[in-house]
Protein backbone atom coordinates (compact mmCIF):
# COMPACT_ATOMS: atom_id res chain seq x y z
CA UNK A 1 1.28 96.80 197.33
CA UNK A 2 3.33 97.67 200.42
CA UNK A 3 2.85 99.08 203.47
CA UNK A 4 2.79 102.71 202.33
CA UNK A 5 -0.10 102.03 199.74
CA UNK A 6 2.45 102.05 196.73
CA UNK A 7 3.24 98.98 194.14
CA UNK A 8 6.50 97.64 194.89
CA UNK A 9 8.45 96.43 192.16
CA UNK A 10 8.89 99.33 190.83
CA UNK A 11 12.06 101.98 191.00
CA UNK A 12 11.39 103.66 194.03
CA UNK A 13 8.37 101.68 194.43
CA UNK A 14 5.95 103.55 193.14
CA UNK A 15 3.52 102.30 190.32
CA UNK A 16 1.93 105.51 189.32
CA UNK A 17 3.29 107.41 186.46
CA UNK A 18 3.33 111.24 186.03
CA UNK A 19 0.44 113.07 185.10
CA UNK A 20 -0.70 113.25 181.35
CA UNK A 21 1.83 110.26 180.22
CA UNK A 22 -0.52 108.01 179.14
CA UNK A 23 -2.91 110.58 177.60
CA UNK A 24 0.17 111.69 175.71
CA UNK A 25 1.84 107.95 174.98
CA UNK A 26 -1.64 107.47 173.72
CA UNK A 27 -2.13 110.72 171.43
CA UNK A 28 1.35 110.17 170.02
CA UNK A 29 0.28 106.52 168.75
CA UNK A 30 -3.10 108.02 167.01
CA UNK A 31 -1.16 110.86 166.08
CA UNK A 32 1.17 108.09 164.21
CA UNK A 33 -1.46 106.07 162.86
CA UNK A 34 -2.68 106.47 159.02
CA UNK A 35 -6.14 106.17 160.08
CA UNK A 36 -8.50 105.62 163.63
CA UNK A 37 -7.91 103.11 165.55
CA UNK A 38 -9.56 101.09 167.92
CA UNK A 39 -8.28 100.63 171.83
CA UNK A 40 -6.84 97.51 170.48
CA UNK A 41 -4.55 98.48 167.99
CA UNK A 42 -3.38 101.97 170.12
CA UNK A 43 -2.40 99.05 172.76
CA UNK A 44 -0.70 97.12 170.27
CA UNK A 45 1.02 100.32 168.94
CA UNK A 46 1.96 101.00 173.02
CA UNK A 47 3.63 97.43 172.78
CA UNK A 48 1.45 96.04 174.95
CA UNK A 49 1.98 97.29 178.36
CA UNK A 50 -0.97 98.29 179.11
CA UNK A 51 -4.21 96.17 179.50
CA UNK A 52 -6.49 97.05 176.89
CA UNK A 53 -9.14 98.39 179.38
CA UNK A 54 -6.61 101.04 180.73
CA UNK A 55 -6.21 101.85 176.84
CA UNK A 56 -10.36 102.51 176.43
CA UNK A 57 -10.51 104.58 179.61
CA UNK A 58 -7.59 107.29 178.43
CA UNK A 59 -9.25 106.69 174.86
CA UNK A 60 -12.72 108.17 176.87
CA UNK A 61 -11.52 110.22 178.83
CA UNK A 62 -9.67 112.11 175.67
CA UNK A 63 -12.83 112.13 173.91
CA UNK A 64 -14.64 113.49 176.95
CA UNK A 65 -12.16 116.40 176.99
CA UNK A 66 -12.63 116.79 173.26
CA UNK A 67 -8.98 115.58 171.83
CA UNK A 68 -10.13 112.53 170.13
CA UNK A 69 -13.01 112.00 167.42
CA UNK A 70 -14.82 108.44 167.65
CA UNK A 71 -16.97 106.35 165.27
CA UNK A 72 -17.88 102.76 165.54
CA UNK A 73 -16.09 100.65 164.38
CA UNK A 74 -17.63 97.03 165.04
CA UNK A 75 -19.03 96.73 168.64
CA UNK A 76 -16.73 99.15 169.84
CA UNK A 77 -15.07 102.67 168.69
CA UNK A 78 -12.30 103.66 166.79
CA UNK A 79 -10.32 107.04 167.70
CA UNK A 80 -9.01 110.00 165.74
CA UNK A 81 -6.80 112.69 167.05
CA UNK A 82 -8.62 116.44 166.35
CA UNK A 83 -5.86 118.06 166.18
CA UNK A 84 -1.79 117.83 165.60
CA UNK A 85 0.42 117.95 168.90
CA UNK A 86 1.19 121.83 168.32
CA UNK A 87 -2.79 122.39 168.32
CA UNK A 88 -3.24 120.55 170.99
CA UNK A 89 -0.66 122.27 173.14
CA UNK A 90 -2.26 125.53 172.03
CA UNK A 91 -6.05 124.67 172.81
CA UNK A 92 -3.92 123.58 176.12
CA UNK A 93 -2.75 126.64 176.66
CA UNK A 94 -5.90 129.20 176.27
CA UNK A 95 -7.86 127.16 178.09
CA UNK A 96 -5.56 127.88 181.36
CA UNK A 97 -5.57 131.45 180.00
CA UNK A 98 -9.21 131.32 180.76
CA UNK A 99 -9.21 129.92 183.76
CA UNK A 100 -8.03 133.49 185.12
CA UNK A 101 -9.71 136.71 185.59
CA UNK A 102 -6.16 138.53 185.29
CA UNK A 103 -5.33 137.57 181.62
CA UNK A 104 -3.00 140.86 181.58
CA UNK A 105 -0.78 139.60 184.17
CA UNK A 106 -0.93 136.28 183.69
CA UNK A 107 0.04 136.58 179.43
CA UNK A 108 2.81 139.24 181.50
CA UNK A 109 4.13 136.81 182.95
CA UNK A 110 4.20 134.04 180.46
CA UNK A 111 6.18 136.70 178.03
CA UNK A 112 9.05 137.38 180.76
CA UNK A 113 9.85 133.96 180.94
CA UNK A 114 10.13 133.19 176.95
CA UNK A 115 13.14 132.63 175.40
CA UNK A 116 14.41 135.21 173.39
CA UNK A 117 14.51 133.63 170.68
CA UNK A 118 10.87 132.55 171.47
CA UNK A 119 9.68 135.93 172.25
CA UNK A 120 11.17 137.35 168.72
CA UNK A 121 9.11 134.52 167.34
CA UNK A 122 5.99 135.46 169.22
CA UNK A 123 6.82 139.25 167.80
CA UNK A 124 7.05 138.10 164.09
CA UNK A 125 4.20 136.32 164.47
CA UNK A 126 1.95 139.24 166.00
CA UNK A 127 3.55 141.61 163.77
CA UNK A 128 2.63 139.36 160.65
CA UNK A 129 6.05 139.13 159.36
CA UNK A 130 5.87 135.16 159.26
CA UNK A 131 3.65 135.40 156.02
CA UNK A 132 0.94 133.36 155.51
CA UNK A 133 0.14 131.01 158.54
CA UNK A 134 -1.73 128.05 157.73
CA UNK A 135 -4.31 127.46 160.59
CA UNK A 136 -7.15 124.75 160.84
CA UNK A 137 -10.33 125.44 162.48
CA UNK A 138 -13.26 123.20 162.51
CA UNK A 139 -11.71 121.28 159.64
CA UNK A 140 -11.04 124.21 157.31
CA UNK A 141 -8.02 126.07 156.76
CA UNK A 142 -7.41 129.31 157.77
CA UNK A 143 -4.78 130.68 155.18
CA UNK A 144 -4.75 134.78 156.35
CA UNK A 145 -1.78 136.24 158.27
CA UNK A 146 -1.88 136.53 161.01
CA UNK A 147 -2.40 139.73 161.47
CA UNK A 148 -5.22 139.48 159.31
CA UNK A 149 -7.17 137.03 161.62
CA UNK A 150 -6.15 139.63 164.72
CA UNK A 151 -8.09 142.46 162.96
CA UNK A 152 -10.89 139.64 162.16
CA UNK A 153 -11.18 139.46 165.75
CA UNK A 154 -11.13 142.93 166.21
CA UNK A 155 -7.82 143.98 167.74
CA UNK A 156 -6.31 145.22 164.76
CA UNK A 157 -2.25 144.90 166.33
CA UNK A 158 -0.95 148.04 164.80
């Protein structure tokens, strides 16, 4: 370390890498994988640069948080995503939603700043013009439009 508490060695000299890198370096090797995997083989599919204790923590911590499955698998655990990158970013994404009392502005404001292609996306998809969306939930797929699983939770979008 050097005098201001950072690694030198590193560009710029400092060690620590930006938030959620590892997590995601991580998810995209299970994500990868044909199977689990144990810490040992993610770090083997991260070439290496990481010691295979950092590789267990971010492994625990993303069970902790629910985005990994484990089962044993010798003395230790192997890992399995629970759900693609695109459901991930989604479970991401309503659980900041409800973090905040004001969803209305909040949703507001996430809609002004969409593309426009993404918001015409966002209106085929409310509007149920997309067809059939294929959705899994709790390991079975969801196969109504979706409008249909809008009026299934009761806010029929007419």
């Amino acid at each position: 370390m050097d005098g201001t508490g950072r690694f030198a060695g590193r560009e710029g000299g400092d060690a620590r890498r930006p938030a959620g890198e590892l997590e995601a370096g991580v998810l995209a090797a299970l994500w990868s994988a044909d199977g689990p995997l144990t810490p040992g083989e993610v770090q083997g599919a991260l070439g290496g640069s990481l010691a295979r204790t950092t590789v267990t923590t971010i492994l625990t911590r993303l069970y902790e948080k629910g985005a990994v499955t484990r089962g044993r698998s010798g003395r230790g655990y192997a890992y399995t995503p629970t759900e693609d990158s695109p459901g991930l970013t989604a479970r991401r994404m309503h659980t900041e939603l409800a973090k905040e009392e004001d969803r209305s502005t909040v949703l507001a404001r996430f809609v002004s700043q969409l593309s426009d292609e993404d918001e015409q996306l966002l209106r085929t998809l409310l509007d149920g013009d997309a067809g059939v969306v294929t959705e899994v939930t709790d390991g079975a797929e969801d196969t109504r439009t979706s409008s249909d699983r809008g009026r299934a939770r009761g806010g029929d979008q007419g």
